[in-house]
C-alpha atoms as a PDB file:
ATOM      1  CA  UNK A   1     137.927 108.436  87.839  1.00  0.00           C
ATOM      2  CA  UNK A   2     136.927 110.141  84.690  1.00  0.00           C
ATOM      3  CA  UNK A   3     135.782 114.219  84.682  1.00  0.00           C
ATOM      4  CA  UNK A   4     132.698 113.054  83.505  1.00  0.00           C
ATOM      5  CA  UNK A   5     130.156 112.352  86.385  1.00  0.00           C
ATOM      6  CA  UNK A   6     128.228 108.869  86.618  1.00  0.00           C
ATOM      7  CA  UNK A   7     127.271 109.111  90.215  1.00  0.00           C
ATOM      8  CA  UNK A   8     124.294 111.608  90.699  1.00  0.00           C
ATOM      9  CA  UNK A   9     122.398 113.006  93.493  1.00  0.00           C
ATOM     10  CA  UNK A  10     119.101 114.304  92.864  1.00  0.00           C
ATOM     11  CA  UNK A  11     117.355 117.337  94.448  1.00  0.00           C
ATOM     12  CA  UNK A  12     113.484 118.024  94.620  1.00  0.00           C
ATOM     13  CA  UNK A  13     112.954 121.343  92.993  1.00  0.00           C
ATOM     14  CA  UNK A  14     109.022 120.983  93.973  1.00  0.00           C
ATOM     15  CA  UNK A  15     108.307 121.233  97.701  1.00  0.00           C
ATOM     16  CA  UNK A  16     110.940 122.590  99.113  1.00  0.00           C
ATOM     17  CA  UNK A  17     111.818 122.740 102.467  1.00  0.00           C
ATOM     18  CA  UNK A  18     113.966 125.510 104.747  1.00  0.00           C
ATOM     19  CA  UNK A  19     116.722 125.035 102.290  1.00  0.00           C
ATOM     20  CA  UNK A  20     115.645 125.913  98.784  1.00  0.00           C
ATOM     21  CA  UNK A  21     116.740 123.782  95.872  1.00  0.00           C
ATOM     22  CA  UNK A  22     119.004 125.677  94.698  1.00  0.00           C
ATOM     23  CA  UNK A  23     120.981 126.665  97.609  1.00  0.00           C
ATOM     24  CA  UNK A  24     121.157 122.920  98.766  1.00  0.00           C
ATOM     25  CA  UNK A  25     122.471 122.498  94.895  1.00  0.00           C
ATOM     26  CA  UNK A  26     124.889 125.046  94.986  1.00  0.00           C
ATOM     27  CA  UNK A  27     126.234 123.544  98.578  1.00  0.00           C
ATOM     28  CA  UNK A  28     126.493 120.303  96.806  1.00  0.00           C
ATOM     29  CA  UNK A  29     128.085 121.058  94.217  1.00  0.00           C
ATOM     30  CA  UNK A  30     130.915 122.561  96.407  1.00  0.00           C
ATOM     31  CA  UNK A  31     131.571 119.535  98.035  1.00  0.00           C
ATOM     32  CA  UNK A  32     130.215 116.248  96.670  1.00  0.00           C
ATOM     33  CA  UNK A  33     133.369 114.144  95.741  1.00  0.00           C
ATOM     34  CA  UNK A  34     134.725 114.149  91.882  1.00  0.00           C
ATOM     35  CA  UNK A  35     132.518 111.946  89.917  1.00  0.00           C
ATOM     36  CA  UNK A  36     129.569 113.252  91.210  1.00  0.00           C
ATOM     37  CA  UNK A  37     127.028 116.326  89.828  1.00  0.00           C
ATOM     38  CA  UNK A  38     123.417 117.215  90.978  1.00  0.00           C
ATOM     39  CA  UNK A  39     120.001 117.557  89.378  1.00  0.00           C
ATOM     40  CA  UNK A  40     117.054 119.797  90.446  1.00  0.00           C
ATOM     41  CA  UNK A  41     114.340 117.096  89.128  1.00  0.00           C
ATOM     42  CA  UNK A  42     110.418 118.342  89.565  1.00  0.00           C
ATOM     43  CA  UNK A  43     108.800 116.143  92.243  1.00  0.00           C
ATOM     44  CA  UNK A  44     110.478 112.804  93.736  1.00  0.00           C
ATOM     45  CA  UNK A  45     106.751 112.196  95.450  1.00  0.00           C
ATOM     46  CA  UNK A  46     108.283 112.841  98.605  1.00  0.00           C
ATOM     47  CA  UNK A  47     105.780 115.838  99.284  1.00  0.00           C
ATOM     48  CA  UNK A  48     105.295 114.946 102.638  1.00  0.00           C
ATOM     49  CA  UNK A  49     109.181 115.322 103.632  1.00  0.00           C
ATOM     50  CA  UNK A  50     110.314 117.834 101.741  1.00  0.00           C
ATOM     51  CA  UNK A  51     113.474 118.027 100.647  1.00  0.00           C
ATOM     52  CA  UNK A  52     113.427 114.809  99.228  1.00  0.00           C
ATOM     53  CA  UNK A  53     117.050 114.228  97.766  1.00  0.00           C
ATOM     54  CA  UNK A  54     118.348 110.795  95.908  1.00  0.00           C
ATOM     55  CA  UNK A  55     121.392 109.081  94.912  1.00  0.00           C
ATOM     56  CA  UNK A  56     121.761 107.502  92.331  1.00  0.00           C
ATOM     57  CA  UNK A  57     124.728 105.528  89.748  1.00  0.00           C
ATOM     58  CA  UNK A  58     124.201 102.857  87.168  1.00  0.00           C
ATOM     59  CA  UNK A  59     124.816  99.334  88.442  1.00  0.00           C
ATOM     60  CA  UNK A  60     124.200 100.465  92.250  1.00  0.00           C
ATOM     61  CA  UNK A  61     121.465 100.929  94.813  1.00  0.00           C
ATOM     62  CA  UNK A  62     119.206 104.138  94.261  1.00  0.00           C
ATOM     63  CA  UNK A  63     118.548 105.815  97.614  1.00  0.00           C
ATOM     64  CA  UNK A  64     116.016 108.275  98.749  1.00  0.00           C
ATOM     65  CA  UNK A  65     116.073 110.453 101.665  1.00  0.00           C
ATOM     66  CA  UNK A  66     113.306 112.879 102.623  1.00  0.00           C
ATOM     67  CA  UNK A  67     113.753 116.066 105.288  1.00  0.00           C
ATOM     68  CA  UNK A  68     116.578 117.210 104.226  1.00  0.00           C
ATOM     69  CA  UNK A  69     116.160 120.786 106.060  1.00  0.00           C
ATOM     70  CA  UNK A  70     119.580 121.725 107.047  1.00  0.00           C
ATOM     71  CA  UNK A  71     123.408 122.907 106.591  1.00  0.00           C
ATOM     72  CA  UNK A  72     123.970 119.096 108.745  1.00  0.00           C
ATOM     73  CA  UNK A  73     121.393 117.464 106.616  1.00  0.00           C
ATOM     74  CA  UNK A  74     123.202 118.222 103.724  1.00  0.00           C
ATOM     75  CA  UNK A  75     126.576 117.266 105.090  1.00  0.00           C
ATOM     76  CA  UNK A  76     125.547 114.144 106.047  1.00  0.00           C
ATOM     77  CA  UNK A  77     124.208 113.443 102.499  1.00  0.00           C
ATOM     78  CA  UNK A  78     127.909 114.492 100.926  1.00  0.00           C
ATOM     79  CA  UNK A  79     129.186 111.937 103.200  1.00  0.00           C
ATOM     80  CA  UNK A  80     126.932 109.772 102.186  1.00  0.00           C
ATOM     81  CA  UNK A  81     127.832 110.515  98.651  1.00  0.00           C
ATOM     82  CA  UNK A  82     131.145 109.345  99.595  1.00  0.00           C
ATOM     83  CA  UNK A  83     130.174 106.098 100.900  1.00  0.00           C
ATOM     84  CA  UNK A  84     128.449 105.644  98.245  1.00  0.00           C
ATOM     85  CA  UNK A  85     130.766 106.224  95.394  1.00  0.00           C
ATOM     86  CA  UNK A  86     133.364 103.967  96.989  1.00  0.00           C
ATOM     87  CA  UNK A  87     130.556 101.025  97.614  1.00  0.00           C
ATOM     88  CA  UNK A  88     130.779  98.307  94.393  1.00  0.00           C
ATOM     89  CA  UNK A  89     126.969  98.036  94.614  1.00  0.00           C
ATOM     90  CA  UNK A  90     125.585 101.038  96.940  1.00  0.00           C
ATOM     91  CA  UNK A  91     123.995  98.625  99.163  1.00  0.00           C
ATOM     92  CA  UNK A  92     124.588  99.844 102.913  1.00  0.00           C
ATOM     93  CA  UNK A  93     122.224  99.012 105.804  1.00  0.00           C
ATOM     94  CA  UNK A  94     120.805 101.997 108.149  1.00  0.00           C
ATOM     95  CA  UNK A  95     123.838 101.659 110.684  1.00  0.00           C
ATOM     96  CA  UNK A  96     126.214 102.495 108.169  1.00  0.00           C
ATOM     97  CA  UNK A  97     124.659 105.564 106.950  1.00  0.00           C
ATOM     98  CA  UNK A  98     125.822 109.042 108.607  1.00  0.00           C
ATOM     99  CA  UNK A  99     123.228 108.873 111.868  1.00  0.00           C
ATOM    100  CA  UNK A 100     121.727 112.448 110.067  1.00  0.00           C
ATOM    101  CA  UNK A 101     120.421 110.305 107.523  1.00  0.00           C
ATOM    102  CA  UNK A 102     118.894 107.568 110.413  1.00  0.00           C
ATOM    103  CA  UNK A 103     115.240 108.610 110.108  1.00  0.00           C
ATOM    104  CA  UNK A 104     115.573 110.634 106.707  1.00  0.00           C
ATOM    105  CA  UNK A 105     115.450 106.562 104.427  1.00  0.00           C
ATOM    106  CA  UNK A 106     112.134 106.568 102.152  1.00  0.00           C
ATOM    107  CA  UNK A 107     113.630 103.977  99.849  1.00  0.00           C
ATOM    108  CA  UNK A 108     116.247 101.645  98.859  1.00  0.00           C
ATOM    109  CA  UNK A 109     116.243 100.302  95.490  1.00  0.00           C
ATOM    110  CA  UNK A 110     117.838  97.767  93.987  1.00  0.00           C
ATOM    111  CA  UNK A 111     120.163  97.782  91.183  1.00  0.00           C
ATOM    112  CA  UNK A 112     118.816  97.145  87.912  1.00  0.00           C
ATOM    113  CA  UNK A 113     119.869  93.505  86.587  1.00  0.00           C
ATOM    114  CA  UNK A 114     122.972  93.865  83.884  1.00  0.00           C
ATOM    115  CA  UNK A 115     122.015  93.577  80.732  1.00  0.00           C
ATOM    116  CA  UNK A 116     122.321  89.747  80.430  1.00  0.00           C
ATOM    117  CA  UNK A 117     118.984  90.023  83.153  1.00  0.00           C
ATOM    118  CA  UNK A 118     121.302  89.131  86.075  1.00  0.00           C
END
């Protein structure tokens, strides 16, 4: 894989939770697989679960994940991240997700179509 990231995980800079933003960035960014880099965005609309934290990669399912609160929390979502990167199209169901991230799903999102609107 090249140096230059095209898988991404997002981080609600907004309403944060008992991990701050940047602390749950700096954690990431320690140990999300190569290929990967983070981005503070303001407000994901998950205000009611704060911290919301996506995933995201061209050509692949775009997850979102809300209460993200702790140290476990955010390992599960760099294992995640691993899962992910490795999946052709992102697409997992719950039972394949690390169990931290059971109850923590607010979305799943389909790939866009290519550009030949397939």
């Amino acid at each position: 894989m090249s140096d230059t990231p095209d898988h991404f995980v997002l981080i609600c800079s907004t309403c944060q939770g008992p991990v701050a933003a940047e602390t749950a960035q700096k954690l990431l960014d320690e140990q999300l697989p190569t290929g990967f880099a983070t981005r503070l965005i303001a407000c994901m609309a998950g205000c009611e679960r704060p911290m919301t934290v996506g995933l995201q990669a061209k050509q692949k399912a775009q997850y979102l994940f809300g209460e993200i609160t702790s140290l476990k929390d955010l390992t599960a979502v760099v294992e995640f991240a691993h899962q992910y990167l490795d999946s052709e199209d992102g697409w997992t169901s719950a039972s394949e997700r690390p169990p931290a991230l059971l109850t923590k799903t607010l979305s799943r999102l389909p790939c866009l179509p290519a550009e030949n609107g397939s």
